[in-house]
C-alpha atoms as a PDB file:
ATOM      1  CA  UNK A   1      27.006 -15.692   2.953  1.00  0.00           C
ATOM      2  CA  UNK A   2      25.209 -12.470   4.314  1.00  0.00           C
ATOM      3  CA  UNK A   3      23.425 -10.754   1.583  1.00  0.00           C
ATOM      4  CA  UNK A   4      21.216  -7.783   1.113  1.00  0.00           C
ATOM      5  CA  UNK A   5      17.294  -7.841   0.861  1.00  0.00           C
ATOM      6  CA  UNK A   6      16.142  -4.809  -1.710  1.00  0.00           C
ATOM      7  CA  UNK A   7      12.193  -4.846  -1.326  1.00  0.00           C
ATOM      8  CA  UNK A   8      10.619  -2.699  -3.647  1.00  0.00           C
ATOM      9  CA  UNK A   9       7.106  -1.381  -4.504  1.00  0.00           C
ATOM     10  CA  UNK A  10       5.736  -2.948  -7.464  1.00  0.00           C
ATOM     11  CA  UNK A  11       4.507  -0.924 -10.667  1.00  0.00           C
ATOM     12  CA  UNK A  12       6.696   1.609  -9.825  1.00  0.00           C
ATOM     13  CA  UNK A  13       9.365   2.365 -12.254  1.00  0.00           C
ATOM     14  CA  UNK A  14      11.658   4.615 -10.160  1.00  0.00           C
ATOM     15  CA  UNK A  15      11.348   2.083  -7.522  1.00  0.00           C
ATOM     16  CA  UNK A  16      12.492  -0.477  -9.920  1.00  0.00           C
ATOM     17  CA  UNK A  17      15.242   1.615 -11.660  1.00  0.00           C
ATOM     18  CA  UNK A  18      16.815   2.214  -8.313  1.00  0.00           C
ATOM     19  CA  UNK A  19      16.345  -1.188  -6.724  1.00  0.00           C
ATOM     20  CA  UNK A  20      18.331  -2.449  -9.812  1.00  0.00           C
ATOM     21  CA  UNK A  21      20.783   0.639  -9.597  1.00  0.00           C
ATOM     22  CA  UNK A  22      21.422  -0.597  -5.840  1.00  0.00           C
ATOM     23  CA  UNK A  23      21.963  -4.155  -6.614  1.00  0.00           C
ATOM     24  CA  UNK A  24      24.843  -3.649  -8.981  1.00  0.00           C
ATOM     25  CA  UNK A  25      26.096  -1.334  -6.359  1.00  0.00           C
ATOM     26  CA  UNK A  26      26.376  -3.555  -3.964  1.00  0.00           C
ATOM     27  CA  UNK A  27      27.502  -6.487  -6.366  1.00  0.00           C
ATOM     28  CA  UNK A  28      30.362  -4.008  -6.937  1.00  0.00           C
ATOM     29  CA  UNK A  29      31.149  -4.609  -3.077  1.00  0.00           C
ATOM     30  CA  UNK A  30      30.781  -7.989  -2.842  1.00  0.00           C
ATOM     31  CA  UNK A  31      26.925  -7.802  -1.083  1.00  0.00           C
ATOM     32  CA  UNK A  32      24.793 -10.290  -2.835  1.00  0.00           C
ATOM     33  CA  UNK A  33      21.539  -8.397  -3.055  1.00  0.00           C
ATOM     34  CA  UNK A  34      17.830 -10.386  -3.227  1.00  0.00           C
ATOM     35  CA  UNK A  35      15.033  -8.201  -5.213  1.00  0.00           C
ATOM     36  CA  UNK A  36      12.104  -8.080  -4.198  1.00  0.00           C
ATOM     37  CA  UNK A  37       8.515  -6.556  -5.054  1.00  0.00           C
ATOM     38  CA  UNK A  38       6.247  -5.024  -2.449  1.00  0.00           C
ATOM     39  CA  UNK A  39       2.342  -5.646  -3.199  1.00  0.00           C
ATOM     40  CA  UNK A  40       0.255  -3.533  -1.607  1.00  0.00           C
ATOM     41  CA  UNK A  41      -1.361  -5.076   1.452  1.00  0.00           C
ATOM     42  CA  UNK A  42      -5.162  -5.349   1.892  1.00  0.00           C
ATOM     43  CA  UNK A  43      -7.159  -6.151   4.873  1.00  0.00           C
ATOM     44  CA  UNK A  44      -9.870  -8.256   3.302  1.00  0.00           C
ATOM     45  CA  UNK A  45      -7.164 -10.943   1.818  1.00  0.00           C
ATOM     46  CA  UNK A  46      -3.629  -9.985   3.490  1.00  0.00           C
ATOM     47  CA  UNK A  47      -2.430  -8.688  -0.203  1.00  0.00           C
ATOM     48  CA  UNK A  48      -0.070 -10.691  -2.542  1.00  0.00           C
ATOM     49  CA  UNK A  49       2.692 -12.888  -1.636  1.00  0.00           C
ATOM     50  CA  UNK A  50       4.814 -12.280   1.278  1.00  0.00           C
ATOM     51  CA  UNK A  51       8.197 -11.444   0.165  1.00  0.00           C
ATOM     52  CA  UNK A  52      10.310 -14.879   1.823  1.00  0.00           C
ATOM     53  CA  UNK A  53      13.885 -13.576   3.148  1.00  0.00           C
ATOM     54  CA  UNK A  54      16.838 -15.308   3.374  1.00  0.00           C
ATOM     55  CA  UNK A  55      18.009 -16.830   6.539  1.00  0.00           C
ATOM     56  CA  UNK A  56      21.153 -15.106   5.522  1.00  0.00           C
ATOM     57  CA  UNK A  57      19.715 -11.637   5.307  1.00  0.00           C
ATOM     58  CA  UNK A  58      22.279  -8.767   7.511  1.00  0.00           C
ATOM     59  CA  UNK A  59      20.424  -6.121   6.047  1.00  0.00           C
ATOM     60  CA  UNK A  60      16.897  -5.109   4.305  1.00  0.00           C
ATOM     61  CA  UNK A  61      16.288  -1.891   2.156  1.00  0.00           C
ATOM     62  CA  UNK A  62      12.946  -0.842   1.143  1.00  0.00           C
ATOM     63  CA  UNK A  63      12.249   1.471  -1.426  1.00  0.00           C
ATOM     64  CA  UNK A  64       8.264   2.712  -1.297  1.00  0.00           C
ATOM     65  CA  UNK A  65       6.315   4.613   0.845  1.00  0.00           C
ATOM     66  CA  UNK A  66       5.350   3.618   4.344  1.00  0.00           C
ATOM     67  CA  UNK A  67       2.837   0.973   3.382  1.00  0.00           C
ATOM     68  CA  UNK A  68       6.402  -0.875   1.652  1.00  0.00           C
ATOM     69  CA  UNK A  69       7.961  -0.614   4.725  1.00  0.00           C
ATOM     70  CA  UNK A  70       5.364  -2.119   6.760  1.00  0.00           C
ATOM     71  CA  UNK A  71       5.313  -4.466   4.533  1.00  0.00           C
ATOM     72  CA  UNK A  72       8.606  -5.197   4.783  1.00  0.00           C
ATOM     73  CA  UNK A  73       8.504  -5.385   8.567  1.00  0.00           C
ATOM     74  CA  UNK A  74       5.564  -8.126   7.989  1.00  0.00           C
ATOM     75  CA  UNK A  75       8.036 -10.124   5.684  1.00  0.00           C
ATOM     76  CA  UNK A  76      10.740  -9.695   8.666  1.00  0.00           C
ATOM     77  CA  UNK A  77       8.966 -10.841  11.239  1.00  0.00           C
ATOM     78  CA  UNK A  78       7.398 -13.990   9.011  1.00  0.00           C
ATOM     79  CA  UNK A  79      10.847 -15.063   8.954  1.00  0.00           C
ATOM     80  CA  UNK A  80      11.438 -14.649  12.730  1.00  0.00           C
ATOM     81  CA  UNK A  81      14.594 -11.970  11.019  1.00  0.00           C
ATOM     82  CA  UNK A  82      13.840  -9.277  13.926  1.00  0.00           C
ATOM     83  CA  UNK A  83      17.193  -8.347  14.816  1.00  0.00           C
ATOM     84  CA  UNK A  84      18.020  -7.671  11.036  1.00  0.00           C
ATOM     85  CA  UNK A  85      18.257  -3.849  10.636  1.00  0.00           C
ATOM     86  CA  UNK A  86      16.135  -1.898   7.994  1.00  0.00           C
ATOM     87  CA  UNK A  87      16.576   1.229   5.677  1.00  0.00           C
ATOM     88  CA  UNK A  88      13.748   3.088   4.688  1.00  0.00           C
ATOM     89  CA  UNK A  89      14.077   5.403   1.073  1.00  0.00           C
ATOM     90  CA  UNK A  90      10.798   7.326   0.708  1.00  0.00           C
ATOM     91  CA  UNK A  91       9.109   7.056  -2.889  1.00  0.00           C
ATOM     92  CA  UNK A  92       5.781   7.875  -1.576  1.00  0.00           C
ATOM     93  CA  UNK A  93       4.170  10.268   0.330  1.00  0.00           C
ATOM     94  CA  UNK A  94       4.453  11.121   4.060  1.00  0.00           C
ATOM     95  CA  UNK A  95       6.912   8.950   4.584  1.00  0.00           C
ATOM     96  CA  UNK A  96       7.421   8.901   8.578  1.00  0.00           C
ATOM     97  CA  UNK A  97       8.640   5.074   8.477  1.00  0.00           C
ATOM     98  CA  UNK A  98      11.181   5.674   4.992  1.00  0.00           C
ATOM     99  CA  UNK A  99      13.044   8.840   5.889  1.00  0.00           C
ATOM    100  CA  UNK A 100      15.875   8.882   3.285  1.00  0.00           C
ATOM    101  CA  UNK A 101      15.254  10.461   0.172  1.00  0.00           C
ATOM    102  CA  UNK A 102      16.839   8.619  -3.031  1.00  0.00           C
ATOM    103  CA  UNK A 103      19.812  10.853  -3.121  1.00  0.00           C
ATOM    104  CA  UNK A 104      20.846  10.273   0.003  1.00  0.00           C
ATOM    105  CA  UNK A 105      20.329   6.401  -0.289  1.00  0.00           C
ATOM    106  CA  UNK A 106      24.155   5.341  -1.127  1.00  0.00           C
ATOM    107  CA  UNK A 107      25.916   7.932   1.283  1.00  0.00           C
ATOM    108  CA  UNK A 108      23.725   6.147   3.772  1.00  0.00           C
ATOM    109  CA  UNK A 109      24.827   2.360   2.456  1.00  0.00           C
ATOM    110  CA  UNK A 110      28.161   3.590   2.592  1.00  0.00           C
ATOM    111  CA  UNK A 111      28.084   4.532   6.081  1.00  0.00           C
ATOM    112  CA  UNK A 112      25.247   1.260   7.057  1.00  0.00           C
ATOM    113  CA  UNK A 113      28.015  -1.021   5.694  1.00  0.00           C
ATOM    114  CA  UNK A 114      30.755   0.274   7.752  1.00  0.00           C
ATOM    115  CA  UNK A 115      28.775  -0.052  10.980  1.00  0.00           C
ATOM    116  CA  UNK A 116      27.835   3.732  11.353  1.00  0.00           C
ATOM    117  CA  UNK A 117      24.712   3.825  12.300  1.00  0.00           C
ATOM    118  CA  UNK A 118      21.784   3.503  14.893  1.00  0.00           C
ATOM    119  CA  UNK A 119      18.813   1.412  14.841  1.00  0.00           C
ATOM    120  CA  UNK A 120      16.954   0.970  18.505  1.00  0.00           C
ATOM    121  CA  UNK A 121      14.504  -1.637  18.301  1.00  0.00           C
ATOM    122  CA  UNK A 122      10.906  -0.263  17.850  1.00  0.00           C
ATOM    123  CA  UNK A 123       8.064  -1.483  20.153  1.00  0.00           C
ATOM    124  CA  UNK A 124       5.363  -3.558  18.397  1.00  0.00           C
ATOM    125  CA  UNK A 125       1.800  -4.916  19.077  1.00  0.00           C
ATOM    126  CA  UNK A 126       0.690  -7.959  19.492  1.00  0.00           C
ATOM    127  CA  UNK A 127      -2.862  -8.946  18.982  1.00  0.00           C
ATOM    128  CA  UNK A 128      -4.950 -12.180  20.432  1.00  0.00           C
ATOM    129  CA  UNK A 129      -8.161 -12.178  19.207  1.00  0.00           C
ATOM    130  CA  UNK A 130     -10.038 -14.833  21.550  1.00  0.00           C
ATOM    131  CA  UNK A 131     -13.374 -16.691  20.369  1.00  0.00           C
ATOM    132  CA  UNK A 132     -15.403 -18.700  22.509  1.00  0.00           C
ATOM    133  CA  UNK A 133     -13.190 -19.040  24.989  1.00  0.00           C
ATOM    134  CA  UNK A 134     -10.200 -19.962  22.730  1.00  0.00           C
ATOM    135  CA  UNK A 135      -7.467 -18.543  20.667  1.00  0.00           C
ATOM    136  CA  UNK A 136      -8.194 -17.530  17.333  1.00  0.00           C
ATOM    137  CA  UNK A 137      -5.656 -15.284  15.715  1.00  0.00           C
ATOM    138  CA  UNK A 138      -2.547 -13.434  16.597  1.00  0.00           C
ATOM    139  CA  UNK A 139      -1.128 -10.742  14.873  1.00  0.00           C
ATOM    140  CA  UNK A 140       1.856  -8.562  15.231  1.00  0.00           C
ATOM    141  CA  UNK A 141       1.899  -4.673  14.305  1.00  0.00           C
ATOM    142  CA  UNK A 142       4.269  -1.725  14.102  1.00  0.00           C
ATOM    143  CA  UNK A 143       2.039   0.960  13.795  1.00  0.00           C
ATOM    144  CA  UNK A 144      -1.334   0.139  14.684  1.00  0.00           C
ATOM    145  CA  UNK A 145      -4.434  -2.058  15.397  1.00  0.00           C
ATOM    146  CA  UNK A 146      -7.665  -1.087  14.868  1.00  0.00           C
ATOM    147  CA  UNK A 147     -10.926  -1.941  15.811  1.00  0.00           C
ATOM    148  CA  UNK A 148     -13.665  -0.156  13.542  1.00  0.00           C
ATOM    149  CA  UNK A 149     -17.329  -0.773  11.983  1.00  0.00           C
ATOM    150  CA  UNK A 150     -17.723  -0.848   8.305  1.00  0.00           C
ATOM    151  CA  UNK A 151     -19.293   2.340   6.797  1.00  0.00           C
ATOM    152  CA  UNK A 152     -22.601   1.795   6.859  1.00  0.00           C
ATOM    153  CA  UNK A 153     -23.218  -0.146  10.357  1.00  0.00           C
ATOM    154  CA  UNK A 154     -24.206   1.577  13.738  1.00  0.00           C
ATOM    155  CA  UNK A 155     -21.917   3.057  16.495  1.00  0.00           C
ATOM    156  CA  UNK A 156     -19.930   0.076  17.989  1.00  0.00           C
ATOM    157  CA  UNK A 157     -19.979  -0.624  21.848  1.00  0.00           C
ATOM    158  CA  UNK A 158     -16.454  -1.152  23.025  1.00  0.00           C
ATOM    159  CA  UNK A 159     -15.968  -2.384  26.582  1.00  0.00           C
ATOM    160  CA  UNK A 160     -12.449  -2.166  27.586  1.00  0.00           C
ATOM    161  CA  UNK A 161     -10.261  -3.329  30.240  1.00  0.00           C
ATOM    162  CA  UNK A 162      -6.794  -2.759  31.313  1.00  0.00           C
ATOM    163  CA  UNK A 163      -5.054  -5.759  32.998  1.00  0.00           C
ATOM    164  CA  UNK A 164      -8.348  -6.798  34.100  1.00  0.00           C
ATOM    165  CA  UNK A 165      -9.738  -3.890  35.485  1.00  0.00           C
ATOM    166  CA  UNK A 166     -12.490  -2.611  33.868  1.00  0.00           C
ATOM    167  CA  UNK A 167     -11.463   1.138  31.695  1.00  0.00           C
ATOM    168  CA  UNK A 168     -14.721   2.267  30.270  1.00  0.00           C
ATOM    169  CA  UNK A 169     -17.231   1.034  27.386  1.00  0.00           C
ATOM    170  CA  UNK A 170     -16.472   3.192  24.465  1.00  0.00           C
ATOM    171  CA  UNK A 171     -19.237   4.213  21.934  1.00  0.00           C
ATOM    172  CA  UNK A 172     -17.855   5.265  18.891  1.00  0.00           C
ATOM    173  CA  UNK A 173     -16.506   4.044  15.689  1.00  0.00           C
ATOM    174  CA  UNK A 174     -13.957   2.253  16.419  1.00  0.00           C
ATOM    175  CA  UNK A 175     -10.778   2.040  18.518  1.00  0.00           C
ATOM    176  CA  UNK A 176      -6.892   2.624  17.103  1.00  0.00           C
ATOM    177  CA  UNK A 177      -4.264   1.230  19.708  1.00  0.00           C
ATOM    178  CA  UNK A 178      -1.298   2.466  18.458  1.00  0.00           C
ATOM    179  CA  UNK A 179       2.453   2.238  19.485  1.00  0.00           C
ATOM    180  CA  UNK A 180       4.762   5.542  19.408  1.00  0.00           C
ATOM    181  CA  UNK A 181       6.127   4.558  16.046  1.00  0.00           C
ATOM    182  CA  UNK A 182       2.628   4.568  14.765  1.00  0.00           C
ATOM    183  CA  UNK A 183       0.861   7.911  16.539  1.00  0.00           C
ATOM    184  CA  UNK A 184       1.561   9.768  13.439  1.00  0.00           C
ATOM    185  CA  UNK A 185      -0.197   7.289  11.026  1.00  0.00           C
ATOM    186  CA  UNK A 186      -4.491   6.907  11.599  1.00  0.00           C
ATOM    187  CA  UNK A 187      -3.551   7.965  15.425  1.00  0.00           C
ATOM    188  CA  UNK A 188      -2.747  11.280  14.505  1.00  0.00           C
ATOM    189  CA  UNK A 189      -5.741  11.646  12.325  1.00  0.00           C
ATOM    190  CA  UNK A 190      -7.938  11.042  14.680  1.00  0.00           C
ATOM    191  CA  UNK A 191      -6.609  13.274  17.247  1.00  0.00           C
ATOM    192  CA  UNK A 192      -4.435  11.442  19.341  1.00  0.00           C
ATOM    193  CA  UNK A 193      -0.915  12.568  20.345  1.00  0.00           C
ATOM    194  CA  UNK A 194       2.331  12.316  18.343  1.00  0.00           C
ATOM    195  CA  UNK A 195       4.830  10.076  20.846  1.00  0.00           C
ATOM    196  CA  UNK A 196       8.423  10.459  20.093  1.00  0.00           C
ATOM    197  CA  UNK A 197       9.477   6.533  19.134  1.00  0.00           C
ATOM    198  CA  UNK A 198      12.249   6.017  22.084  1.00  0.00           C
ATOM    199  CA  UNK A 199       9.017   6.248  24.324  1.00  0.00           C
ATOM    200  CA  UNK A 200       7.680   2.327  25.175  1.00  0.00           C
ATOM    201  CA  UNK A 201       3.375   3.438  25.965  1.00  0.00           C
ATOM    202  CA  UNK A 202       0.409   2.103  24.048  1.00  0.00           C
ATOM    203  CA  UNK A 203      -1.534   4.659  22.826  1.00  0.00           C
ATOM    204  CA  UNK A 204      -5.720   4.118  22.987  1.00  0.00           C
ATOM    205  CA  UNK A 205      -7.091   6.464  20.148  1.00  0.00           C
ATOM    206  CA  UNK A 206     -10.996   6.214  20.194  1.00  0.00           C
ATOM    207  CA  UNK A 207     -12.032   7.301  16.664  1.00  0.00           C
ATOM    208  CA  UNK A 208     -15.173   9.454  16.351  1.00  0.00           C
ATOM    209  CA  UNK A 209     -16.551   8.574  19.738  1.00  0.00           C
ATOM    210  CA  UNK A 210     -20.444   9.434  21.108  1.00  0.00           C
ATOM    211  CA  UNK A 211     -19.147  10.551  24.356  1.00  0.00           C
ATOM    212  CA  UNK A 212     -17.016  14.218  24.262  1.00  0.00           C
ATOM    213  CA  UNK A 213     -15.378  13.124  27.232  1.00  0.00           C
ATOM    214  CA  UNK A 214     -13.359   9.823  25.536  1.00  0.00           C
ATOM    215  CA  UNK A 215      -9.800  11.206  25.127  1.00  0.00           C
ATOM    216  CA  UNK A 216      -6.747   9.463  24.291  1.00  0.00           C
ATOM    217  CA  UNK A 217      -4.791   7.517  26.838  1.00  0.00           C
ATOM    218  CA  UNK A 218      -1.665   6.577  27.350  1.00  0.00           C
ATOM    219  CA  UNK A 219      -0.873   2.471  29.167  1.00  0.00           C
ATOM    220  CA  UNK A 220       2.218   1.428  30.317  1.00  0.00           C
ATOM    221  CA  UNK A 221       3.888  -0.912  27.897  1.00  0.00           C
ATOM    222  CA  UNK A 222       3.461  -3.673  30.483  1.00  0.00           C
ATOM    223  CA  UNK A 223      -0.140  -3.364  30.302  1.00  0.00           C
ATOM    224  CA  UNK A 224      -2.300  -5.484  28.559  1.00  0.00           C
ATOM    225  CA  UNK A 225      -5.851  -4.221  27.499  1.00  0.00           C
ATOM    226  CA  UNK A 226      -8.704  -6.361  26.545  1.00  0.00           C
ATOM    227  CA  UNK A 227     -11.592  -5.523  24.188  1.00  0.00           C
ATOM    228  CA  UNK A 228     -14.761  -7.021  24.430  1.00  0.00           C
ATOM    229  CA  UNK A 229     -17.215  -6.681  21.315  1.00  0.00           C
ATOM    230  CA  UNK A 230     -21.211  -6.627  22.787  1.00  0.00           C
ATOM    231  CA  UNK A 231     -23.801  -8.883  21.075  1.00  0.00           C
ATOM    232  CA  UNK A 232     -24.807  -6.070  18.899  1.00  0.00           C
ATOM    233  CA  UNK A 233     -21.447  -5.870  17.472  1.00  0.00           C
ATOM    234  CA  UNK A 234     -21.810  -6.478  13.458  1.00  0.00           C
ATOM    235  CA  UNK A 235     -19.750  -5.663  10.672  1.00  0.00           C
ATOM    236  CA  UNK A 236     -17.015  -4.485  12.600  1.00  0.00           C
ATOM    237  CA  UNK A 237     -12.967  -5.492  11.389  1.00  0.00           C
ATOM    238  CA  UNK A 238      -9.885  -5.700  13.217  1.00  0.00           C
ATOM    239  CA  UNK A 239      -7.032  -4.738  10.743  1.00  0.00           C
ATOM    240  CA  UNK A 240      -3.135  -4.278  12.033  1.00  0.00           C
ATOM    241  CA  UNK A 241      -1.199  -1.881   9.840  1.00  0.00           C
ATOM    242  CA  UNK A 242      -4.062  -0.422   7.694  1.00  0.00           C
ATOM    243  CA  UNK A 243      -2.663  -4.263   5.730  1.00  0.00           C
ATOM    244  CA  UNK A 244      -4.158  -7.426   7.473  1.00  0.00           C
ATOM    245  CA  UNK A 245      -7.433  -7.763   9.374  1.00  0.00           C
ATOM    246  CA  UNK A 246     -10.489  -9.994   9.245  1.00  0.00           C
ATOM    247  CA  UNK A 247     -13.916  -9.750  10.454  1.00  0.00           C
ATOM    248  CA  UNK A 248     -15.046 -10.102  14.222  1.00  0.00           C
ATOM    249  CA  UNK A 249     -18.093 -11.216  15.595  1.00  0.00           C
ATOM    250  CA  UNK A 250     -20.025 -10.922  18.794  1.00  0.00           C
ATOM    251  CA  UNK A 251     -18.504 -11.424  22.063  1.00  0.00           C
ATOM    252  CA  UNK A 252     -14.954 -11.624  20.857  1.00  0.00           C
ATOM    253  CA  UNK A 253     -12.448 -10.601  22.504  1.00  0.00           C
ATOM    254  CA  UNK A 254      -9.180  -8.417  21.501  1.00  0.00           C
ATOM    255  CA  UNK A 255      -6.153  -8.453  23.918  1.00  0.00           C
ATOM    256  CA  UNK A 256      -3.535  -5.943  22.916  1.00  0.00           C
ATOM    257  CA  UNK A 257       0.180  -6.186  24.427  1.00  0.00           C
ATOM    258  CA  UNK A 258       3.378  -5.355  23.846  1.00  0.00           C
ATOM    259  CA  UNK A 259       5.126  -7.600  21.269  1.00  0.00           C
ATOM    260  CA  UNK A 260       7.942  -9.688  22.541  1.00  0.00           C
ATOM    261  CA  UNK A 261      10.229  -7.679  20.102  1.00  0.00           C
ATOM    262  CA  UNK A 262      10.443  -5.330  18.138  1.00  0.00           C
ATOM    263  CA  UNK A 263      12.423  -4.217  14.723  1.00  0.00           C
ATOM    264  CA  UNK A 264      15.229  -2.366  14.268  1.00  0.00           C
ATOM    265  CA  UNK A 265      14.429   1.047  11.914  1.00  0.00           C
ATOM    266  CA  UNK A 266      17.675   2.529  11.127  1.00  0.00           C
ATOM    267  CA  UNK A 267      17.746   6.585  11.430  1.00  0.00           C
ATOM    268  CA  UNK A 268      18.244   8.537   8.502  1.00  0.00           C
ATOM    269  CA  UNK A 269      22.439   9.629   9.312  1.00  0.00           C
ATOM    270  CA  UNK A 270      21.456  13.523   7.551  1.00  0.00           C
ATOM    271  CA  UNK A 271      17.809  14.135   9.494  1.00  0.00           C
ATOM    272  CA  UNK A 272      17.160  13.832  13.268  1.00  0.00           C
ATOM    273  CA  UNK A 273      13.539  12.905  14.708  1.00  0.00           C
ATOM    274  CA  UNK A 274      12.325  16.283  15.187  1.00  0.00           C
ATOM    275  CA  UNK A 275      13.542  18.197  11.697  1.00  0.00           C
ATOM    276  CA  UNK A 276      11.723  15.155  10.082  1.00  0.00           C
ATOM    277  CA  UNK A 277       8.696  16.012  12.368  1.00  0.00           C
ATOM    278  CA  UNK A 278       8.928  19.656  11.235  1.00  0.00           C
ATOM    279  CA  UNK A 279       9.248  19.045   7.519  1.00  0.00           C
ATOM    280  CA  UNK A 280       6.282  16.536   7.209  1.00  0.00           C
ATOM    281  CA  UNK A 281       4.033  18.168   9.143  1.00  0.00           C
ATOM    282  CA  UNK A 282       5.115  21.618   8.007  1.00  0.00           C
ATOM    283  CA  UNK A 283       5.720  23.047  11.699  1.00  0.00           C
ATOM    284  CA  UNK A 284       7.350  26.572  10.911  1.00  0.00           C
END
């Protein structure tokens, strides 16, 4: 029977209140609802247990802030779910990815669970970090991956192609590929441009860089680009969604691509892309 996923953020009492509020809600309407809490992810470890979703899952609400929700796309795509739609309520603090605010959470259900609403899939990353000639990892994103040193280590050299063809060697500290759902998280930060999220580019973000003349550049979403660590490279982490990452050594190498899929983000019914853009960035 289809049922609802309610992921929550964990230690957080409104969170909890209104994850519990929403499950008797929808018990009410005959949606069986699955709680679950959101741990905060961290790149050393990969954060506390993945939330597991039901096969039967038609629908997943998160209730957090954006690190929740990425979360909760993590969970999704664990489960190989990516066609299940997602609502985002925003308990935190910028909240680009959870656009709702609590009040408006059951007008939304209401008009979710009768089929009105809209939820493009959003482009996604994937990552293939290759070792000695062989595959080590792969990782998926939504916002971001990022290639940066650790505090105290020297500028990292960066040589970077784009579907073999050689780009440049950036010297800097570090590298942020981001899709358009993700140039207003660390992209934006470090100066690259905001993409509206029905665009399909990979965005290269270098992040401090030696050279004035690095500037962010948009690929083709076809394009793959490759990332080559030197043998000087030390102490220097990949990490995908500020939440998983691991340590990579000299001479790795980092291919970037578009993800087969992507998730579906469903749009907040009351707020359109560009009044959301206005009030969190506080455009006049």
């Amino acid at each position: 029977m289809p049922q609802v996923a309610i992921i929550y953020k964990a230690r957080t009492p409104e969170a909890q209140e209104l994850a519990r509020n929403l499950a008797a809600w929808l018990e009410e309407r005959r949606y069986p609802a699955q709680l679950m809490e959101s741990w905060p992810g961290q790149p050393s470890s990969g954060g506390g247990p993945e939330p597991v979703l039901s096969p039967q899952t038609c629908l997943v609400v998160v209730l957090g802030g954006d690190g929740t929700m990425l979360g909760a796309v993590r969970a999704l795509v664990n489960c190989e779910l990516w066609q299940t739609p997602i609502l985002g309520v925003n308990l935190g603090g910028l909240g680009f990815l959870t656009a709702l605010a609590p009040e408006e959470l059951l007008p939304a259900m209401e008009k979710v669970l009768a089929g009105k609403y809209s939820a493009p899939p959003r482009m996604m990353l994937e990552a293939r970090v290759e070792r000695q000639g062989s595959a080590h990892r792969r990782l998926v994103a939504l916002n971001d991956v990022v290639i940066n040193k650790a505090a105290l280590a020297r500028i990292v050299e960066l040589d970077t192609a784009v579907d073999g063809r050689h780009l440049t060697t950036f010297r800097s500290d570090g590298l942020i590929i981001s899709t358009p759902t993700g140039s207003t998280a660390y992209n934006l930060s470090a100066g690259g441009p905001i993409c509206h999220p029905a665009l399909d580019c990979l965005v290269v973000t270098p992040i401090c860089s030696f050279a004035l003349s690095n500037r962010p550049l948009l690929l083709g979403p076809q394009m793959k680009l490759t990332i080559s660590l030197g043998h000087k490279a030390q102490e220097t982490t990949l990490t995908c969604d500020g939440q998983v990452g691991f340590e990579l050594q000299a001479g790795d190498e980092v291919i970037v691509s578009r993800a087969s899929q992507g998730v579906r983000l469903i749009h907040s019914p009351f707020k359109e892309y560009f009044e959301i853009l206005r009030t969190k960035l506080r455009w006049g």
